[in-house]
Protein backbone atom coordinates (compact mmCIF):
# COMPACT_ATOMS: atom_id res chain seq x y z
CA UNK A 1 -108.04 78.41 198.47
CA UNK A 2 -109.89 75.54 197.65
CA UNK A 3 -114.04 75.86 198.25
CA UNK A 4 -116.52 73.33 197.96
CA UNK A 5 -120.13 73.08 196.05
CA UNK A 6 -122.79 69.93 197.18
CA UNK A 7 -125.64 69.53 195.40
CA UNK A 8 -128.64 68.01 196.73
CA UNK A 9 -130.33 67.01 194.22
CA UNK A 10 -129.36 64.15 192.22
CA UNK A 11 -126.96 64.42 189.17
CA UNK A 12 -128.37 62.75 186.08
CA UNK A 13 -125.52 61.26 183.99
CA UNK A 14 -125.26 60.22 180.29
CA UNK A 15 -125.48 56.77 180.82
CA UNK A 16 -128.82 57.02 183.11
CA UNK A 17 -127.42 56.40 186.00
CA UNK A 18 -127.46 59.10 189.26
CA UNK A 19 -124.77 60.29 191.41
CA UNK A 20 -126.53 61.85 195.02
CA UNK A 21 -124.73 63.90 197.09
CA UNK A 22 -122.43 65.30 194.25
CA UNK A 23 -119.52 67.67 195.28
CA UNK A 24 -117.22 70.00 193.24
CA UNK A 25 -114.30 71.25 194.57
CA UNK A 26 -112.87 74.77 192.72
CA UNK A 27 -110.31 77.17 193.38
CA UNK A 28 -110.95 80.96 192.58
CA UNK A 29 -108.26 83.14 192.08
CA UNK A 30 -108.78 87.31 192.10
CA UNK A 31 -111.90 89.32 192.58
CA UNK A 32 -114.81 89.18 190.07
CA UNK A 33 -115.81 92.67 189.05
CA UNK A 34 -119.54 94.46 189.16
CA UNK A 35 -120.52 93.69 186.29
CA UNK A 36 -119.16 90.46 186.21
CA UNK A 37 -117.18 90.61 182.99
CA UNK A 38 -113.44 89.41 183.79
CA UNK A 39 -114.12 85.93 184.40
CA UNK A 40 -111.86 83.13 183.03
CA UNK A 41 -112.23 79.36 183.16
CA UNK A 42 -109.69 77.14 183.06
CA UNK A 43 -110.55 73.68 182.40
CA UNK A 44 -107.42 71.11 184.27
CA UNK A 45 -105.89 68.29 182.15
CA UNK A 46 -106.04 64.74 183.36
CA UNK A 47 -104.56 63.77 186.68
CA UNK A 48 -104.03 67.33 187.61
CA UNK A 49 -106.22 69.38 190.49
CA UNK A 50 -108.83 72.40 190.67
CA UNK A 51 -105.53 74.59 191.78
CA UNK A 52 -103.73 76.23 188.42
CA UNK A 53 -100.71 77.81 190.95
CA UNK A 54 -99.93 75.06 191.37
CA UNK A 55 -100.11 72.83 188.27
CA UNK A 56 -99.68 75.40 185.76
CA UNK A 57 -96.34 77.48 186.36
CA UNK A 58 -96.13 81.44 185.45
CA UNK A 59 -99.78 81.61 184.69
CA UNK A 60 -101.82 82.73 187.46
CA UNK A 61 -99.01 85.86 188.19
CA UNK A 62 -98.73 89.08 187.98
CA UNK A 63 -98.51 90.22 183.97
CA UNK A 64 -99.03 86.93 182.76
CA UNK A 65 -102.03 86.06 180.97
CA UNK A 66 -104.04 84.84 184.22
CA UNK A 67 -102.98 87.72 186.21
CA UNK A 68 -105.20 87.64 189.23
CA UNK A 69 -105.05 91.16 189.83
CA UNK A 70 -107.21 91.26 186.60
CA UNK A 71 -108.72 88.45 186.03
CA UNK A 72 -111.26 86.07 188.17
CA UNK A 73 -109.97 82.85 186.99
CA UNK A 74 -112.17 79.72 188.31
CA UNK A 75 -110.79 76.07 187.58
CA UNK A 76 -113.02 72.95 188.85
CA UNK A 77 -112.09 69.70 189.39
CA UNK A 78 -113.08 67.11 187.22
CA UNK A 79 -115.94 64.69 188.07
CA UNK A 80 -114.21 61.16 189.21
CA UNK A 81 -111.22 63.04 190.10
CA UNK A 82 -109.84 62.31 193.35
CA UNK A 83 -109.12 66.17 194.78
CA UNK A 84 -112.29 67.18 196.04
CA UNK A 85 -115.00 66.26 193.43
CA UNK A 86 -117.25 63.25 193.85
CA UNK A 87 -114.67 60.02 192.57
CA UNK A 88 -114.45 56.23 193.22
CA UNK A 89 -113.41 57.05 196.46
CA UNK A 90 -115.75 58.74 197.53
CA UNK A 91 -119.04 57.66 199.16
CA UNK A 92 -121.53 56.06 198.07
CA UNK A 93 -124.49 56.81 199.41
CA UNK A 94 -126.09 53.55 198.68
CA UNK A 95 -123.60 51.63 200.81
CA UNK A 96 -122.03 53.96 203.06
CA UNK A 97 -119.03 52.43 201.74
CA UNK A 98 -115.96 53.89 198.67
CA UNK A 99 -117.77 53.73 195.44
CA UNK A 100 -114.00 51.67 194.17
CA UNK A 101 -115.00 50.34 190.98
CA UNK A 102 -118.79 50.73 191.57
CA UNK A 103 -118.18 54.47 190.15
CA UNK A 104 -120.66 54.92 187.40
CA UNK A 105 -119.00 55.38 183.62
CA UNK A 106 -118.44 59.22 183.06
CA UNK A 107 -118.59 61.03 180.05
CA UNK A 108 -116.61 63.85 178.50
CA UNK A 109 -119.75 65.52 178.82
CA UNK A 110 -121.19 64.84 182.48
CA UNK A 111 -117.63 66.69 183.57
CA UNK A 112 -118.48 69.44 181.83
CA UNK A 113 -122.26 69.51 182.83
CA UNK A 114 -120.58 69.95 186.25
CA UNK A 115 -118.77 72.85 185.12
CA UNK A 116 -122.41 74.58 184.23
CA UNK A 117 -123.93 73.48 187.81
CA UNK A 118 -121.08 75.50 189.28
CA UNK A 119 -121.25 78.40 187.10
CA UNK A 120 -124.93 78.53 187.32
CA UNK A 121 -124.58 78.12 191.19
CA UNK A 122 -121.70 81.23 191.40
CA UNK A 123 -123.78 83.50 189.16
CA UNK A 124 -121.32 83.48 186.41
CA UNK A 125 -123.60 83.99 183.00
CA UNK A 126 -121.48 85.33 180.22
CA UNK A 127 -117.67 84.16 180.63
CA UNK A 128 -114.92 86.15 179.05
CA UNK A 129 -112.11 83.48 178.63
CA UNK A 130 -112.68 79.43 178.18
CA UNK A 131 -109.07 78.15 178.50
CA UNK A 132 -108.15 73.95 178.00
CA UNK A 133 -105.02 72.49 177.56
CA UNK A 134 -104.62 68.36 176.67
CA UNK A 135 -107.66 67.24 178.26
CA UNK A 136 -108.67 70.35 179.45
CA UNK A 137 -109.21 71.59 175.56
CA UNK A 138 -111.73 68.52 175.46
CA UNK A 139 -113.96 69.83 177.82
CA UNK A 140 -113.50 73.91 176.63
CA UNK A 141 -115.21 72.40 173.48
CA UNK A 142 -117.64 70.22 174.49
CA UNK A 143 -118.33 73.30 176.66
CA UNK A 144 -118.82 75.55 173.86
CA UNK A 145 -119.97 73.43 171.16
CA UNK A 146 -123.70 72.88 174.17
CA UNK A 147 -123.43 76.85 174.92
CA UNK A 148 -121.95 78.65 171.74
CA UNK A 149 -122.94 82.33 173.32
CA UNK A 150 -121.78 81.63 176.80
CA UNK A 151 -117.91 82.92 175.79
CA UNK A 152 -116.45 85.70 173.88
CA UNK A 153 -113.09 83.97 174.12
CA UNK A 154 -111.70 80.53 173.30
CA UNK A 155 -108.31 79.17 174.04
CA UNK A 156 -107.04 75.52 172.69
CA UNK A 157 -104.00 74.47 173.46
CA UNK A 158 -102.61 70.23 172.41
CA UNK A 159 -106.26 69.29 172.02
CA UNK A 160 -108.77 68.09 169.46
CA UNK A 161 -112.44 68.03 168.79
CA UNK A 162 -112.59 64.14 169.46
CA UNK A 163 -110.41 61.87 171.21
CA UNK A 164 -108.60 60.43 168.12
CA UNK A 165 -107.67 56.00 167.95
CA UNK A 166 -104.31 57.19 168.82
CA UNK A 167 -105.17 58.12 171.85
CA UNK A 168 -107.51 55.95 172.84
CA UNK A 169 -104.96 53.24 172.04
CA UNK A 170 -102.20 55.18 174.48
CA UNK A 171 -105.12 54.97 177.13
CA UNK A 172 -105.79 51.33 176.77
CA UNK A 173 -102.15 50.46 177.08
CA UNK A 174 -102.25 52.37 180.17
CA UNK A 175 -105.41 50.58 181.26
CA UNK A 176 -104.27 47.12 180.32
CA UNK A 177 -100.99 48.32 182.91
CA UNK A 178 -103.19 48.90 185.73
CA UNK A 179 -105.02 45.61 185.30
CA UNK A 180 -102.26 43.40 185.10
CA UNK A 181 -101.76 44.35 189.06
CA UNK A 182 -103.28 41.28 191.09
CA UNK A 183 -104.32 43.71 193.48
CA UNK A 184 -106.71 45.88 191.19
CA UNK A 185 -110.41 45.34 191.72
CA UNK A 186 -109.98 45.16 195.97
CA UNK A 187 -111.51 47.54 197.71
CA UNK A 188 -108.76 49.04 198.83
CA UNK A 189 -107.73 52.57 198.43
CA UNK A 190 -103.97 51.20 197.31
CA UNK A 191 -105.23 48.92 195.22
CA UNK A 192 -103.58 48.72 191.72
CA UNK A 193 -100.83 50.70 192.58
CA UNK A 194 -97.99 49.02 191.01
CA UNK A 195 -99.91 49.59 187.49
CA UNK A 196 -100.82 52.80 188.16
CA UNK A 197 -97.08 53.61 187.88
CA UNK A 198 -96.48 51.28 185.30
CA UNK A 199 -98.86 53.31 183.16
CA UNK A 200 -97.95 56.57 184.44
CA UNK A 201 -94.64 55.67 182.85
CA UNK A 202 -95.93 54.46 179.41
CA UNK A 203 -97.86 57.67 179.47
CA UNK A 204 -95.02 59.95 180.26
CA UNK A 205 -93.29 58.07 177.18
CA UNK A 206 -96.23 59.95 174.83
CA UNK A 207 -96.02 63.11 176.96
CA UNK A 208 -92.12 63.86 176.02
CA UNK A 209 -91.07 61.98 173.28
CA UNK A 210 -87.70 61.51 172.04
CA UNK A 211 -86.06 65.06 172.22
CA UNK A 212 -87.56 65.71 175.59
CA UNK A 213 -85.97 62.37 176.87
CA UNK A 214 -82.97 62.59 175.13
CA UNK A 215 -81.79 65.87 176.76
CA UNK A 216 -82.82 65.54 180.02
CA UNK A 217 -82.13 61.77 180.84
CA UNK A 218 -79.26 61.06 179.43
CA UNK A 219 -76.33 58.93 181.74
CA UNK A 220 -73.55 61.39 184.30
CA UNK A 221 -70.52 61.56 183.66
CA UNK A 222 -68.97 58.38 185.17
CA UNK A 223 -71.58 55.90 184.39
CA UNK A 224 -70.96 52.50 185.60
CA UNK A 225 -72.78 50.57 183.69
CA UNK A 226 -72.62 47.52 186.25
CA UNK A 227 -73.64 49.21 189.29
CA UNK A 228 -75.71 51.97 188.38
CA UNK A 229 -79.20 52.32 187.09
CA UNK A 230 -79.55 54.33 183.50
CA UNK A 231 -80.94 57.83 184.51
CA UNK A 232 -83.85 57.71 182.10
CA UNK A 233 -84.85 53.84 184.27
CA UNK A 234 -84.99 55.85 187.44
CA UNK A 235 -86.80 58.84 186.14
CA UNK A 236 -89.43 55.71 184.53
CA UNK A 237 -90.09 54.66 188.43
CA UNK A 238 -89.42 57.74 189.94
CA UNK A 239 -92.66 59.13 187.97
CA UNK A 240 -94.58 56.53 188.69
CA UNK A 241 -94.12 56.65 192.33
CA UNK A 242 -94.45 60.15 192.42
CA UNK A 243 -98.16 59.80 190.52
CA UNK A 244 -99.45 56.52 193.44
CA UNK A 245 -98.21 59.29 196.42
CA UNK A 246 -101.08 61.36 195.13
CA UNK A 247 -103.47 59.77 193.18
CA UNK A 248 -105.23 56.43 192.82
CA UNK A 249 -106.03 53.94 190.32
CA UNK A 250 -109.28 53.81 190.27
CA UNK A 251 -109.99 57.34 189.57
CA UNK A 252 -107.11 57.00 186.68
CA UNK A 253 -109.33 54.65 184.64
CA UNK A 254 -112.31 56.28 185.67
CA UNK A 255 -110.73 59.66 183.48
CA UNK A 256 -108.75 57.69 181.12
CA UNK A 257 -112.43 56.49 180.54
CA UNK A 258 -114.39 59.54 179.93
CA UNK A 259 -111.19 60.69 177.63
CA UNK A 260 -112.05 58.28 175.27
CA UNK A 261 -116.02 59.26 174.98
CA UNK A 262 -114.57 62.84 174.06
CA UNK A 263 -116.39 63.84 170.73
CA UNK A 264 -118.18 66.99 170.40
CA UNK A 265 -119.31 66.15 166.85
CA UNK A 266 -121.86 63.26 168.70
CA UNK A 267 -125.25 63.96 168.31
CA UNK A 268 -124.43 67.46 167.18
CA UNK A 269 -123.91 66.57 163.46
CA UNK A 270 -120.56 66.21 163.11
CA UNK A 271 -116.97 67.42 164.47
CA UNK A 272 -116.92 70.12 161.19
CA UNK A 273 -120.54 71.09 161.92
CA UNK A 274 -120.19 71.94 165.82
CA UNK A 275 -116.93 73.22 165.14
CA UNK A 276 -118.57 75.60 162.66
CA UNK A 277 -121.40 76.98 165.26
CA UNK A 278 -118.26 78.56 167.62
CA UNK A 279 -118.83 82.31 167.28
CA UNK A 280 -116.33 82.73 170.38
CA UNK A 281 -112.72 84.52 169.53
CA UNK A 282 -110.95 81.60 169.18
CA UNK A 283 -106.76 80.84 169.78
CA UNK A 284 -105.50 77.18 168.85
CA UNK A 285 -102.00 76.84 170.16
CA UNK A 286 -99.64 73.30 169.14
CA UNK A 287 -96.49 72.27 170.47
CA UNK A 288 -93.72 71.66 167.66
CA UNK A 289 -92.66 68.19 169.17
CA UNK A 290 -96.16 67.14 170.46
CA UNK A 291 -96.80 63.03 169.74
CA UNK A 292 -100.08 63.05 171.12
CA UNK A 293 -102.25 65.93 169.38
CA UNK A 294 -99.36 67.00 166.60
CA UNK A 295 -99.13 70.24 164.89
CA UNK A 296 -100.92 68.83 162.35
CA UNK A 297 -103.45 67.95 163.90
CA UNK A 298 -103.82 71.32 165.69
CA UNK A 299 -103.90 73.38 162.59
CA UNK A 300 -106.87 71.18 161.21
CA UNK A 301 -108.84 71.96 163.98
CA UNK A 302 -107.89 75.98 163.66
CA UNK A 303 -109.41 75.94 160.10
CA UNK A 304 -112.49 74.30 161.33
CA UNK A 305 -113.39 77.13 163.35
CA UNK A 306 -114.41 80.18 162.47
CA UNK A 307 -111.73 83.02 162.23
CA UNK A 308 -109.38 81.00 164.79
CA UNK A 309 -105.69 81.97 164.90
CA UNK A 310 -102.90 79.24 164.94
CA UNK A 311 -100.08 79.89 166.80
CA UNK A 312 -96.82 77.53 167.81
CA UNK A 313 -94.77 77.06 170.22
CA UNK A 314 -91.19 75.39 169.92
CA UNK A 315 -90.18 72.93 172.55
CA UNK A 316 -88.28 69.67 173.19
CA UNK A 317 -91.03 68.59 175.73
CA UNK A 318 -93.68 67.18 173.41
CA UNK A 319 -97.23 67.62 174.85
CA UNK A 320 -95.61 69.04 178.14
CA UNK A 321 -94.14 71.89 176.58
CA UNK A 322 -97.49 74.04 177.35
CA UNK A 323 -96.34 72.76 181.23
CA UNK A 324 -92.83 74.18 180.27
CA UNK A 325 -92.58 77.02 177.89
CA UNK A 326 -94.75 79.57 180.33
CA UNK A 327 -92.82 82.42 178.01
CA UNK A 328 -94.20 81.80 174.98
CA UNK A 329 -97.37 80.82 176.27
CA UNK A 330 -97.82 84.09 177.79
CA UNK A 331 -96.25 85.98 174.87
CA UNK A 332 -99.03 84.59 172.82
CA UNK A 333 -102.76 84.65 175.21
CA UNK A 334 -101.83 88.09 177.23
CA UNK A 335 -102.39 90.18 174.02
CA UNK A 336 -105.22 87.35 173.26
CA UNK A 337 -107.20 87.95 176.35
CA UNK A 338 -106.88 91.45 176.88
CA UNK A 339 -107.44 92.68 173.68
């Protein structure tokens, strides 16, 4: 069930600006113990919610490697999110009126200072298990890399240390989608919708990749190719309308934003040099077809931590396939965690 934290004093951002009346919405899932020791966070990935049920399949179950009947397992939702924590559309108290595109600039870094408020505020000190996936793995290490001695666990899965050019350049084509759209800039909760899908699509493009695409969306038998629509055009716009019945488009740049500040080597010295301070057992986890944070990629960041384990997992789904593959996931972090 989802629960609710308001802070009354004012919430001090990177940038210098404030945000009063800040909320965080976070879901809690199984009982913490007495001596508060079988707590794991789970940090969401970008459009998703504070609820892992029902984001991330086969995780939060019974012997899998969120089990709930072991684990306390606390996920927040992201500051300029649009499920429960403070976001453009939310109020401002300034105006009484949405904050739209007033929202101040976020960093990688204010969302994860939120995270610490609501720790701090639950009573949660030492953590067993940081957990990020995609986006999520941004803020597990910007997390760790300010409070090395918080966690005795890490787990990375399709991230990086710093929001590479790559994907800042996926994130600007999806940006330059959403303003194309006349209507983006009104203040108007359905405002920029038609780009909001049109990037939702272009993103989905880097989120399966070819094999992922070619197995799934590929024409029925008895294809007319002057009446109907190819399979892999409908699945294009049925995504994107699927994204504007539950999100919105200003909170989509707003975190499409604050992806692109992520860099937990600024001010710290370096990406090798904070990487090098993690003292936390740490599991790095790529995705054999991923296009967005490659395998590559992934085991360069493993050897920049101390003692971290790389382990793979083999799917058509590019950077979905940690969405997908829930047995191999859990194959690999059960032993991790509980060990």
């Amino acid at each position: 069930m989802i629960s609710y934290y308001h802070l009354s004093d004012p919430f001090r951002l990177e940038s210098g600006e404030e945000i009063r009346d800040l909320t965080i919405a976070y879901n809690t899932y199984g009982t913490l113990n007495e001596d508060r020791s079988n707590v794991v966070w789970v940090c969401h990935a970008l459009t998703a919610n504070s609820d892992v049920a029902d984001w991330w399949p086969h995780t939060i179950e019974k012997d899998c490697f969120l089990d709930p009947d072991k684990w306390f397992v606390i996920c927040a939702n992201i500051l300029g999110s649009c499920y429960g924590t403070t976001g453009p559309l939310s109020e401002n108290p300034a105006t009484g009126e949405p904050y739209y595109g007033d929202f101040p600039r976020v960093t990688m870094r204010d969302i994860v200072n939120v995270h610490r408020l609501l720790a701090d505020h639950l009573g949660i000190g030492r953590i067993h298990a940081l957990v990020g996936s995609s986006v999520g793995g941004f803020q597990a290490l910007e997390w760790i890399a300010e409070e090395t001695d918080r966690f005795d666990k890490l787990i990375l899965i399709a991230t990086d240390a710093k929001a590479s050019p790559w994907a800042i350049a996926i994130d600007e084509t999806q940006r330059m989608a959403i303003e194309a759209d006349p209507t983006f800039g009104a203040r108007d909760p359905q405002a920029g919708m038609a780009g909001m899908a049109a990037a939702r699509a272009i993103g989905l493009l880097t989120y399966r990749g070819n094999p992922g695409y070619n197995i799934t969306q590929q024409n029925l038998a008895g294809h007319d190719i002057f009446k109907d629509k190819h399979r892999a055009c409908t699945y294009q716009r049925y995504q994107g309308e699927k994204l504007c019945r539950r999100y919105n488009a200003y909170s989509y740049m707003s975190i499409l934003d604050s992806f692109d500040t992520h860099d937990i080597g600024r001010d710290r010295g370096g990406v090798e040099a904070a990487l090098s301070r993690i003292e936390a057992q740490t599991v790095v986890i790529g995705l054999s077809t991923d296009i967005i944070f490659t395998p590559q990629e992934m085991k360069r960041l493993c050897s920049m931590i101390p003692g971290a384990e790389y382990f793979e997992i083999d799917s058509l789904f590019g950077h979905d396939g940690f969405l997908v593959e829930h047995e191999q996931l859990n194959n690999i972090l059960k032993p991790f965690i509980e060990k």
